[in-house]
C-alpha atoms as a PDB file:
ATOM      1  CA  UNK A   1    -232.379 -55.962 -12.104  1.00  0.00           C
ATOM      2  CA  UNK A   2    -228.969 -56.116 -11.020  1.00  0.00           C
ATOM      3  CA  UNK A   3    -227.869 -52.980  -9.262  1.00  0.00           C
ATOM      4  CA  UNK A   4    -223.985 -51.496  -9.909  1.00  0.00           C
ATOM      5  CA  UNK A   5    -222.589 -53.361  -7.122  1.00  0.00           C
ATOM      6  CA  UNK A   6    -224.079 -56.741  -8.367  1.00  0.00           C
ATOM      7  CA  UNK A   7    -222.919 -55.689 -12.113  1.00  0.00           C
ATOM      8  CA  UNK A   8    -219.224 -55.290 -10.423  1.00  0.00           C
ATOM      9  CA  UNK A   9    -219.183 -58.403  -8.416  1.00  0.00           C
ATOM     10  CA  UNK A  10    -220.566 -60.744 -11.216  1.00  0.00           C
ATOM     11  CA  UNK A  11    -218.174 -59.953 -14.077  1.00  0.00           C
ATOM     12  CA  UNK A  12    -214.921 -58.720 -11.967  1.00  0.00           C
ATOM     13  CA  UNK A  13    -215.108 -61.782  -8.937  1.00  0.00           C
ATOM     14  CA  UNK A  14    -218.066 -64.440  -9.689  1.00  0.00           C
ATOM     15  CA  UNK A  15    -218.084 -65.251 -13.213  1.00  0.00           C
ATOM     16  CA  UNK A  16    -215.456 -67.744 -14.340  1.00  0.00           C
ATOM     17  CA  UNK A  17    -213.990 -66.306 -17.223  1.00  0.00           C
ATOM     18  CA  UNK A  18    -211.429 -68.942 -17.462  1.00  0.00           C
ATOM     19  CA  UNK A  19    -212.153 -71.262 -20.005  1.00  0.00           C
ATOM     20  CA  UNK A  20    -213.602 -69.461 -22.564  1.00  0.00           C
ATOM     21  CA  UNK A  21    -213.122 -65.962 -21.954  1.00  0.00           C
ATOM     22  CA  UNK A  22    -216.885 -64.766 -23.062  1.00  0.00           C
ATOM     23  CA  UNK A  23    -216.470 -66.702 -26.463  1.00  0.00           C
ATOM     24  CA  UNK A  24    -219.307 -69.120 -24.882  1.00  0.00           C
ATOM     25  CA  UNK A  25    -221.858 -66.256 -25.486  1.00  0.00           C
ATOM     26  CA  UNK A  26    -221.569 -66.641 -29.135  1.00  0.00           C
ATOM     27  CA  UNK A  27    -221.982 -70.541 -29.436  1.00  0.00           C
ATOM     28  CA  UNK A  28    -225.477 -69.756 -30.491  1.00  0.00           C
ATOM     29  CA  UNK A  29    -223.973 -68.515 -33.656  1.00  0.00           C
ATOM     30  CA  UNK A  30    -221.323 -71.130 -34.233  1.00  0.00           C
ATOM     31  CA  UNK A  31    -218.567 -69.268 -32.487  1.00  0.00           C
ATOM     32  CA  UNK A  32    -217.827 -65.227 -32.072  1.00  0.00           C
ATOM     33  CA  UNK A  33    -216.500 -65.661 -36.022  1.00  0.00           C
ATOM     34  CA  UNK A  34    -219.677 -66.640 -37.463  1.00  0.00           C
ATOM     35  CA  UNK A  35    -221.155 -64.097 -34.659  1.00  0.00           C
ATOM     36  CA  UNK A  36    -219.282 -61.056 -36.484  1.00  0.00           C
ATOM     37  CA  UNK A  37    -219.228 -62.019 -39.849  1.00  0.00           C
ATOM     38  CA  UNK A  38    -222.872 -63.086 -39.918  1.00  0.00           C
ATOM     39  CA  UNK A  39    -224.416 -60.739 -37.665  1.00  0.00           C
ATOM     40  CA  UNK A  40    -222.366 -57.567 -36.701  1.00  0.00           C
ATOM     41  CA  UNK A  41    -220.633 -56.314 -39.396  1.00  0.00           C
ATOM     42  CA  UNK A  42    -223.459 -56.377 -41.679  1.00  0.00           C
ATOM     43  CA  UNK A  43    -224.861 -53.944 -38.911  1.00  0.00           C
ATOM     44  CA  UNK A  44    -221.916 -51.831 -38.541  1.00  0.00           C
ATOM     45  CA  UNK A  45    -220.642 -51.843 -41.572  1.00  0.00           C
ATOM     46  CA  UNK A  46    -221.978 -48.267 -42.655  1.00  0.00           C
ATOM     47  CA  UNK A  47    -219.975 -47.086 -39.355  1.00  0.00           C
ATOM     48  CA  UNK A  48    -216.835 -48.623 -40.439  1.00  0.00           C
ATOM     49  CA  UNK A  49    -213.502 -47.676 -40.551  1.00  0.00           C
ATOM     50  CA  UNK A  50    -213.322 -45.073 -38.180  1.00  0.00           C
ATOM     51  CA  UNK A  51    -210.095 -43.339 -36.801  1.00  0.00           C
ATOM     52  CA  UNK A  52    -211.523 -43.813 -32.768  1.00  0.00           C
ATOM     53  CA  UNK A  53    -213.710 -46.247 -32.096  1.00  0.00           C
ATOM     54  CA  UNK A  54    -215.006 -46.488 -28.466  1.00  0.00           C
ATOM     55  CA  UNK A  55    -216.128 -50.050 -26.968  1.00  0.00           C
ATOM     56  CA  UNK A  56    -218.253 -50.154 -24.106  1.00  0.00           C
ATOM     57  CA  UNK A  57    -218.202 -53.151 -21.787  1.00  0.00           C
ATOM     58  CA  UNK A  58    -215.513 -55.344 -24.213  1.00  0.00           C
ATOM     59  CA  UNK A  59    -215.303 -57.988 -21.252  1.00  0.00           C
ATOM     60  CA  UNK A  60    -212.381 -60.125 -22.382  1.00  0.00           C
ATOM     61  CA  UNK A  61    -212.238 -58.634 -26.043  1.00  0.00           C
ATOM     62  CA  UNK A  62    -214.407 -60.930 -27.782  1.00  0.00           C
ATOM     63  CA  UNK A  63    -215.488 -57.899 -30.216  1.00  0.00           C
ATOM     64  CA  UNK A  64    -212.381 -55.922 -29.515  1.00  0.00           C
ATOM     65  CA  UNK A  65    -210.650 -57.944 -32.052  1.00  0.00           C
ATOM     66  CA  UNK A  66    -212.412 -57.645 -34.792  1.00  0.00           C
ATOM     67  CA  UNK A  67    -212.729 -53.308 -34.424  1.00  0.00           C
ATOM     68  CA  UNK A  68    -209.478 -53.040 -34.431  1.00  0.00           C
ATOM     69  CA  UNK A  69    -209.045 -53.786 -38.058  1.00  0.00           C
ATOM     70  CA  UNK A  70    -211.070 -51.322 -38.406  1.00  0.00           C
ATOM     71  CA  UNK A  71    -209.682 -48.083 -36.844  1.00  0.00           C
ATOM     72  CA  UNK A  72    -206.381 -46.394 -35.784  1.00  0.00           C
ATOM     73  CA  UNK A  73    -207.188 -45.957 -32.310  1.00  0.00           C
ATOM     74  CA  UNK A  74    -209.287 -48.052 -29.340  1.00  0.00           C
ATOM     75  CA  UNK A  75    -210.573 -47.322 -26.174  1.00  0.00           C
ATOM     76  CA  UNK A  76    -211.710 -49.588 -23.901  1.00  0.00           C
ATOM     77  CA  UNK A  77    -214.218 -49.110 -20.888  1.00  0.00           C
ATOM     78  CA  UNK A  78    -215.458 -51.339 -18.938  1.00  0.00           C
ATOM     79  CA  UNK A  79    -216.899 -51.530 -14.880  1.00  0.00           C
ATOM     80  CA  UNK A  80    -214.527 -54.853 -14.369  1.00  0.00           C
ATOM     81  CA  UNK A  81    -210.774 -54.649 -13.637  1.00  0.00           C
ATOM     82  CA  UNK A  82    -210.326 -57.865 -14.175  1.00  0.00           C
ATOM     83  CA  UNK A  83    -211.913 -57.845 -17.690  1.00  0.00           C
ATOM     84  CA  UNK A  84    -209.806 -54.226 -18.793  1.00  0.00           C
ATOM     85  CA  UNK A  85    -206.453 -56.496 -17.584  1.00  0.00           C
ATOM     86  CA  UNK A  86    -206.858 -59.371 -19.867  1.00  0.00           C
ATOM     87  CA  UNK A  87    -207.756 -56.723 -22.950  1.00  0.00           C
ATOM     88  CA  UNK A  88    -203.870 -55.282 -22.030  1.00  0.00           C
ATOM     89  CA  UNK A  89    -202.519 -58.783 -21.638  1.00  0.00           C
ATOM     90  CA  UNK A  90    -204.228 -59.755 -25.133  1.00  0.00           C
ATOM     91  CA  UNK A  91    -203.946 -56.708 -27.173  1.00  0.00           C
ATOM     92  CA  UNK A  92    -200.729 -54.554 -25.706  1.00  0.00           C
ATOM     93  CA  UNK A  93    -200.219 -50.867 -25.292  1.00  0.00           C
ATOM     94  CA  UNK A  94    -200.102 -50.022 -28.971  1.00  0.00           C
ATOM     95  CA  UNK A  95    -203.232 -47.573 -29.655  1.00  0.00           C
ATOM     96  CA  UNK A  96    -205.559 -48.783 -27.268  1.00  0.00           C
ATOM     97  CA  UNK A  97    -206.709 -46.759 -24.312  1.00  0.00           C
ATOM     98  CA  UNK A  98    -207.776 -49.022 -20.937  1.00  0.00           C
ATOM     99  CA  UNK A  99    -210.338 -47.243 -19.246  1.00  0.00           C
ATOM    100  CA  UNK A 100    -211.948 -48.565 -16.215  1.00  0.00           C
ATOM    101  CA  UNK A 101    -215.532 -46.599 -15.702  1.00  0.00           C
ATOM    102  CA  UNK A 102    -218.240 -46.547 -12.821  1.00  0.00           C
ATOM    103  CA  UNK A 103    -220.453 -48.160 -15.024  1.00  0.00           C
ATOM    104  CA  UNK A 104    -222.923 -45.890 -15.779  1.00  0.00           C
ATOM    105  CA  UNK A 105    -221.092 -42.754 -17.069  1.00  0.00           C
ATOM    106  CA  UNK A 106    -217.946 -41.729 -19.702  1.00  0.00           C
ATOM    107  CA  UNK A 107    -217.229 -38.124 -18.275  1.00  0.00           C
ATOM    108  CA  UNK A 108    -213.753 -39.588 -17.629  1.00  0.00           C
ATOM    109  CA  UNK A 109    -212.902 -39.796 -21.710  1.00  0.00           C
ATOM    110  CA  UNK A 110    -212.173 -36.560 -23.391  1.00  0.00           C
ATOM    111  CA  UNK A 111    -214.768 -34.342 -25.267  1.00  0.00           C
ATOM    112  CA  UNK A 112    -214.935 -34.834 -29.134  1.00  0.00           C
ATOM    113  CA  UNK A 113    -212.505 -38.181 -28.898  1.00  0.00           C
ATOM    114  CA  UNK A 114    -214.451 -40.778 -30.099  1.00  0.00           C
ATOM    115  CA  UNK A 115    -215.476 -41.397 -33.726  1.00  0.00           C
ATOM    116  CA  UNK A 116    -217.719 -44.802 -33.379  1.00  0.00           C
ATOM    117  CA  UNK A 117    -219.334 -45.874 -29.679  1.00  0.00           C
ATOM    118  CA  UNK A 118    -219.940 -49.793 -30.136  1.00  0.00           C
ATOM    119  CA  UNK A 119    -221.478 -51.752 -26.807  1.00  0.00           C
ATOM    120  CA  UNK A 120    -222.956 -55.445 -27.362  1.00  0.00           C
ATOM    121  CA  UNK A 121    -224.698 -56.938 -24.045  1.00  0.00           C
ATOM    122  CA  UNK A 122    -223.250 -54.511 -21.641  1.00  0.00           C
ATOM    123  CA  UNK A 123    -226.111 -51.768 -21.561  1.00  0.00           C
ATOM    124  CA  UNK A 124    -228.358 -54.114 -21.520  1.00  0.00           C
ATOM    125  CA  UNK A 125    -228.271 -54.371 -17.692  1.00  0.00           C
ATOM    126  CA  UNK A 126    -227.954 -50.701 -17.431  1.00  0.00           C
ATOM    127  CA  UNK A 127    -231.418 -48.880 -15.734  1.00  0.00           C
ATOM    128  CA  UNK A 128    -232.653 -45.524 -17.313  1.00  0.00           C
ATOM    129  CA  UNK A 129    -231.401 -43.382 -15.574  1.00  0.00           C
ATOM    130  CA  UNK A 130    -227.492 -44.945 -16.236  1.00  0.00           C
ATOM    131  CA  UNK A 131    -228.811 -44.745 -19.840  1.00  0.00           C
ATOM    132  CA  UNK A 132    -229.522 -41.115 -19.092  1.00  0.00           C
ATOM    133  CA  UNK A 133    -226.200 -39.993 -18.095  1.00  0.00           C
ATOM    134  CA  UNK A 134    -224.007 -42.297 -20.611  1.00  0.00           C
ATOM    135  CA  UNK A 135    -226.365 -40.293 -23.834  1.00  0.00           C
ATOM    136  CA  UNK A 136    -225.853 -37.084 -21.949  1.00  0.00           C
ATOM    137  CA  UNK A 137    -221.742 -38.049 -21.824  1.00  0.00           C
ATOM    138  CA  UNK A 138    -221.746 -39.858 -25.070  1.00  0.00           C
ATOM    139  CA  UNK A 139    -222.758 -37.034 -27.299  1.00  0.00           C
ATOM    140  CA  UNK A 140    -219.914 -34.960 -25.587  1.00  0.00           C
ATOM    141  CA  UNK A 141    -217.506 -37.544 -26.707  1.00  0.00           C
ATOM    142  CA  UNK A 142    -218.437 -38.074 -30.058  1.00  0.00           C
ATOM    143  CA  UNK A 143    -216.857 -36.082 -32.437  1.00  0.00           C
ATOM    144  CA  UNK A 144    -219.675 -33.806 -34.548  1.00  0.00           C
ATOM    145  CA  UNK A 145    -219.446 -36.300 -37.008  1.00  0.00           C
ATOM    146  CA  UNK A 146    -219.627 -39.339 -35.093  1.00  0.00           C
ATOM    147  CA  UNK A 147    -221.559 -42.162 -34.725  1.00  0.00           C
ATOM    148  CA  UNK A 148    -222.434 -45.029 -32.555  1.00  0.00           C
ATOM    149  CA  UNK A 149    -224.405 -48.808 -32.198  1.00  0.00           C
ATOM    150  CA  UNK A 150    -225.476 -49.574 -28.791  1.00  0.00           C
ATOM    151  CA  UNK A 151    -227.198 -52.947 -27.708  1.00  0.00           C
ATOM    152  CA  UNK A 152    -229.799 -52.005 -24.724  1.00  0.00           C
ATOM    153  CA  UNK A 153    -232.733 -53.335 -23.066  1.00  0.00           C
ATOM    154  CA  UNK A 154    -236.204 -53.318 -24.021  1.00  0.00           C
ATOM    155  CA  UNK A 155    -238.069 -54.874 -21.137  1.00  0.00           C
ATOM    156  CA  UNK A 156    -239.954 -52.009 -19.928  1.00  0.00           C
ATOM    157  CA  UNK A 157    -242.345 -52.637 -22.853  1.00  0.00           C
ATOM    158  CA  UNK A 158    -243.161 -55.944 -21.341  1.00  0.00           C
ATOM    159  CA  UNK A 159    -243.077 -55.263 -18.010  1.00  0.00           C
ATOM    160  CA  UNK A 160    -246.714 -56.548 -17.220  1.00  0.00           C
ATOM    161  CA  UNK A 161    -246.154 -59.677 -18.393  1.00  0.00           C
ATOM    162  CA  UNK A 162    -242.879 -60.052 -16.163  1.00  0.00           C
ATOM    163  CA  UNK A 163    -244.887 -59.103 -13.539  1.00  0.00           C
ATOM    164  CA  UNK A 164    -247.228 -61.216 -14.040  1.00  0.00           C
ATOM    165  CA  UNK A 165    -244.664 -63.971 -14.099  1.00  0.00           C
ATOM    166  CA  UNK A 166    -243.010 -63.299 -10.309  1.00  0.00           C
ATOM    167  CA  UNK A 167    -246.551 -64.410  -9.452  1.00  0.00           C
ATOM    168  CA  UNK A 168    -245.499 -67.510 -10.361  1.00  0.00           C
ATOM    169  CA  UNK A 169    -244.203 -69.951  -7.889  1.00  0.00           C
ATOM    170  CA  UNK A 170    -240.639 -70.305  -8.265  1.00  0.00           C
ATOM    171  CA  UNK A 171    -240.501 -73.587  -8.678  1.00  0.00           C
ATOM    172  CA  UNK A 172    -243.298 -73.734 -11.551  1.00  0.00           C
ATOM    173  CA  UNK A 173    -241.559 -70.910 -13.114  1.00  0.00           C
ATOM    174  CA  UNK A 174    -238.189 -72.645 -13.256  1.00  0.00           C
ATOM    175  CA  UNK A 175    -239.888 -75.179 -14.941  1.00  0.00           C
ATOM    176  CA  UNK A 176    -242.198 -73.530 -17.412  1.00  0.00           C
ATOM    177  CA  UNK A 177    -238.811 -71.656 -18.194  1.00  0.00           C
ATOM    178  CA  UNK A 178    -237.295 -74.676 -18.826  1.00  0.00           C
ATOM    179  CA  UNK A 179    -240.075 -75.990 -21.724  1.00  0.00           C
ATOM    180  CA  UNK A 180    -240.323 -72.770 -23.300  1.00  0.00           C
ATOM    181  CA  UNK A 181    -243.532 -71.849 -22.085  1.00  0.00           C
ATOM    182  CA  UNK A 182    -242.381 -68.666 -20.375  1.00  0.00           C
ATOM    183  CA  UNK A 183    -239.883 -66.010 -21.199  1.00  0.00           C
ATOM    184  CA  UNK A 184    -236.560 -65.489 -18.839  1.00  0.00           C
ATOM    185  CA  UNK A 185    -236.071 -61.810 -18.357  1.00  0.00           C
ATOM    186  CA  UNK A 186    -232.827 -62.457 -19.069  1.00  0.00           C
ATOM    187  CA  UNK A 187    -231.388 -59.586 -15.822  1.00  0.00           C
ATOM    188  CA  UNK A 188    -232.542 -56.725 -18.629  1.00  0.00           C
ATOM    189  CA  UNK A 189    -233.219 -53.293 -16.931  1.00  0.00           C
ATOM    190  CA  UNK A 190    -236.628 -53.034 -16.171  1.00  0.00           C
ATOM    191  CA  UNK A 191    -237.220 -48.915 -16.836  1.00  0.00           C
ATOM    192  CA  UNK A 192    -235.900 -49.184 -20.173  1.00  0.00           C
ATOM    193  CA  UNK A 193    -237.594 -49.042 -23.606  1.00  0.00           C
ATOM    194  CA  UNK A 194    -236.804 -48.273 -27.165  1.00  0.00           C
ATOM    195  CA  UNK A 195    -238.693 -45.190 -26.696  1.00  0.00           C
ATOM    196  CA  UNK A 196    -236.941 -44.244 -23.209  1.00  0.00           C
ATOM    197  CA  UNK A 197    -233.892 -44.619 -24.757  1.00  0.00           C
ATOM    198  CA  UNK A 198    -234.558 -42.787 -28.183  1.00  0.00           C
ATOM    199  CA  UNK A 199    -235.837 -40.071 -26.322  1.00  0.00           C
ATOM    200  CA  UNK A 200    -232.972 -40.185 -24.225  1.00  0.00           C
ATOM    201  CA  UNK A 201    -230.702 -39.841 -27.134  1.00  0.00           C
ATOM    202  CA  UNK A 202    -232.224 -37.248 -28.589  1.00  0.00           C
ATOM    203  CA  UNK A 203    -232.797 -34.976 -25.315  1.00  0.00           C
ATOM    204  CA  UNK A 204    -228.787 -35.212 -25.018  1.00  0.00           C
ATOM    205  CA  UNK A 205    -228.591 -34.021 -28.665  1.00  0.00           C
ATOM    206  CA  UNK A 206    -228.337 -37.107 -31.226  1.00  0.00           C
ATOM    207  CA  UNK A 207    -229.839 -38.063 -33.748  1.00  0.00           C
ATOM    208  CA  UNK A 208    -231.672 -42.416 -33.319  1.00  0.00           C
ATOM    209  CA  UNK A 209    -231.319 -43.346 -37.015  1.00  0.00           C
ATOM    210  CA  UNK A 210    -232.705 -47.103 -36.468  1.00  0.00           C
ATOM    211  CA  UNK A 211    -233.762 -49.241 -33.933  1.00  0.00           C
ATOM    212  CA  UNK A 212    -234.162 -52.965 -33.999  1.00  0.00           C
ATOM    213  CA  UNK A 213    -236.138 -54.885 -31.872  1.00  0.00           C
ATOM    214  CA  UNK A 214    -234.750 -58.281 -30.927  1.00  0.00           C
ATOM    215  CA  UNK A 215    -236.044 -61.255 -28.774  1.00  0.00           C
ATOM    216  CA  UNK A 216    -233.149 -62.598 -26.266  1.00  0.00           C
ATOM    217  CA  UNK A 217    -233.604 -66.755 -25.222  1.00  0.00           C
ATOM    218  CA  UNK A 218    -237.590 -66.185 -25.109  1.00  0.00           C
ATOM    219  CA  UNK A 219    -240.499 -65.258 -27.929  1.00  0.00           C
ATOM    220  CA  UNK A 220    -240.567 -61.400 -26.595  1.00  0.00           C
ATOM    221  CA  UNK A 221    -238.483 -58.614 -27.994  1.00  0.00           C
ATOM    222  CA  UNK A 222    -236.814 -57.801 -24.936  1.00  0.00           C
ATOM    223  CA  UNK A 223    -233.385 -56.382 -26.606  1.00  0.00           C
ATOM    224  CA  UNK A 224    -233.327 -53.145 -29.001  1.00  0.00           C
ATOM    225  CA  UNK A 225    -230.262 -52.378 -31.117  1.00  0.00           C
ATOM    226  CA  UNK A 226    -230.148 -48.764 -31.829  1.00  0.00           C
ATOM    227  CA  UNK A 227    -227.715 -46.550 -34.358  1.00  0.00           C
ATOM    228  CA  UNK A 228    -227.240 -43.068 -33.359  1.00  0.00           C
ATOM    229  CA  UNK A 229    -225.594 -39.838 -34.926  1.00  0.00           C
ATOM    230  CA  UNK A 230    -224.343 -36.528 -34.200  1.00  0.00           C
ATOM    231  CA  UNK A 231    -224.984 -35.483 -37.528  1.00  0.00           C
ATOM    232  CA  UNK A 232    -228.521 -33.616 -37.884  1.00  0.00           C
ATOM    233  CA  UNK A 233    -230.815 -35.830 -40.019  1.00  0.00           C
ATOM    234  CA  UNK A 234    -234.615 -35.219 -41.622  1.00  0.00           C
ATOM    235  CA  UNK A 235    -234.496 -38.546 -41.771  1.00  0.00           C
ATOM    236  CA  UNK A 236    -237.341 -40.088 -39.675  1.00  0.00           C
ATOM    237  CA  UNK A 237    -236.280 -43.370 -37.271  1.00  0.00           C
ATOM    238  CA  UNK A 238    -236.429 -46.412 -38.732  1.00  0.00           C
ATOM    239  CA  UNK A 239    -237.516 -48.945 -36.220  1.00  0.00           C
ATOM    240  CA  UNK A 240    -238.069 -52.567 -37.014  1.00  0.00           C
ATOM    241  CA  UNK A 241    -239.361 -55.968 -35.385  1.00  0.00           C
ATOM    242  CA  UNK A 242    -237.001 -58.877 -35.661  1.00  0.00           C
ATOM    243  CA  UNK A 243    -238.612 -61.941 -33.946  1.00  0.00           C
ATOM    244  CA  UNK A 244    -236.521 -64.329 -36.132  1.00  0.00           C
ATOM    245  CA  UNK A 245    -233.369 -63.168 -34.575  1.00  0.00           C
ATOM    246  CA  UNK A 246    -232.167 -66.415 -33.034  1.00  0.00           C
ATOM    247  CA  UNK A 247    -233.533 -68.494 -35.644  1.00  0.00           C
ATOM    248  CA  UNK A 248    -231.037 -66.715 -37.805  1.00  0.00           C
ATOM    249  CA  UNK A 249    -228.841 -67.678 -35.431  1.00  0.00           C
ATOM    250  CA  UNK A 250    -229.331 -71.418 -35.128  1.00  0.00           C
ATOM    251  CA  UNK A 251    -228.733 -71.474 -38.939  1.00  0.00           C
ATOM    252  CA  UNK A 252    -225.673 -69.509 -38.676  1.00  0.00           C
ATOM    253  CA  UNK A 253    -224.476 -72.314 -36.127  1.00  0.00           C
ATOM    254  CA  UNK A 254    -225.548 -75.477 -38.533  1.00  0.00           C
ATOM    255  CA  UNK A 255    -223.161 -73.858 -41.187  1.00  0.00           C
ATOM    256  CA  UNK A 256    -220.360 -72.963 -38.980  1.00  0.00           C
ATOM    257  CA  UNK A 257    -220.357 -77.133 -38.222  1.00  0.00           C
ATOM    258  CA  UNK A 258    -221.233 -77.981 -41.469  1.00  0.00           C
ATOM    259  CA  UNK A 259    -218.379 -75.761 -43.355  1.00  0.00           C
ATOM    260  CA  UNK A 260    -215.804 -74.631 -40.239  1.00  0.00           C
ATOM    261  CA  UNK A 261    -214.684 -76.469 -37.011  1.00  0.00           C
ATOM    262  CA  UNK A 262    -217.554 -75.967 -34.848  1.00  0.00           C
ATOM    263  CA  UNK A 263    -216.882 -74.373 -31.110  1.00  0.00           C
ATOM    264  CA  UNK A 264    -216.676 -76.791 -27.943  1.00  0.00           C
ATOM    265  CA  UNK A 265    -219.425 -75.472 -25.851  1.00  0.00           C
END
């Protein structure tokens, strides 16, 4: 799985950010509109408004846009330069706060500051141990009340299988890829779990109100979504299995063509 220095290179030098600015990633849902409306605010909605709201990893500000209807005050943090530059050239000075972190920790960001923590495919390719020290920091920075939503990996639960599939010669894999017939890994982490990082949460002293288990381009649920609080809950976690994810998605696309513009990609 890619290591920090790959993470840094990929989104701050390799990847051409020029012609869509990260909106591509949503074209599965009909654009990032259909993306939100459809699929993220129904999540966060419970969350939302909140006075600081913390994004991790915003890339070019695909999300960013829509939080900030939605609270007073931003910050931004993400490993890239390049990616914390075009936020300030798109959204200005006016109560947003451009961080730019190591990429596995937030002890830069002041203790009790942060209301909501949002991060959509950004801890994803973050190992354990990262996802150690950003709970640990995290529940310093949210205030007691606060919350947060964080989209991580789930691989470790199928890491057999992926092991399995480096047996594989390359060149069959590629191709049984290609037909569907095996499952892309997608660059997850490969130490992390729900579990790992439930546990993880609740070792640096919050409380995992949900998890939702996701498949990501292939049939296995290699994604979790997972809500967190600092308030103290009975409440058991609520985990569930979503293997219609992206079929939810494909039908969220057919109506943004059939009732909006469409996107180019």
């Amino acid at each position: 799985m890619p290591s920090h220095e790959q993470n840094y290179e990929t989104w701050n030098h390799s990847y051409d950010w020029s012609r869509y600015g990260g909106d591509e990633w949503s074209a599965k849902w009909g654009g990032p509109d259909m993306q939100w409306y459809w699929c993220l605010l129904p999540r966060l909605k419970s969350h939302l408004p909140a006075h600081t709201i913390l994004d991790i990893g915003p890339g070019f500000g695909r999300w960013t846009q829509y939080l900030l209807e939605y609270c007073e005050q931003m910050i931004l943090v993400d490993i890239s330069e390049k990616c914390i530059n075009a936020c300030r050239r798109r959204f200005g000075e006016d109560n947003i706060i451009y961080r730019v972190g190591p990429g596995d920790s937030l002890s830069f960001l002041e203790d009790e500051s942060v209301d909501f923590a949002f991060s959509w495919e950004a801890l994803v390719y973050v190992e354990q141990e990262g996802i150690d020290t950003y709970l640990r920091d995290l529940s310093k920075k949210l205030k007691p009340q606060g919350s947060a939503f964080l989209h991580h990996s789930n691989l470790a639960a199928y890491s057999g299988y992926f092991d399995r599939t480096l047996k594989v010669p390359k060149s069959w894999r590629d191709q049984l890829k290609k037909r569907g017939l095996l499952d892309f890994d997608q660059w997850r982490a490969r130490s992390v779990t729900a579990q790992s990082f439930a546990r993880s949460a609740e070792e640096a002293g919050m409380h995992v109100q949900t998890q939702e288990l996701i498949p990501w381009g292939g049939k296995r649920m290699i994604d979790c979504l997972t809500t967190l609080s600092k308030r103290p809950s009975d409440r058991p976690l609520q985990m569930i299995k979503n293997p219609h994810f992206h079929t939810r998605a494909y039908d969220i696309q057919r109506l943004s063509w059939l009732y909006g513009e469409g996107v180019p990609w």
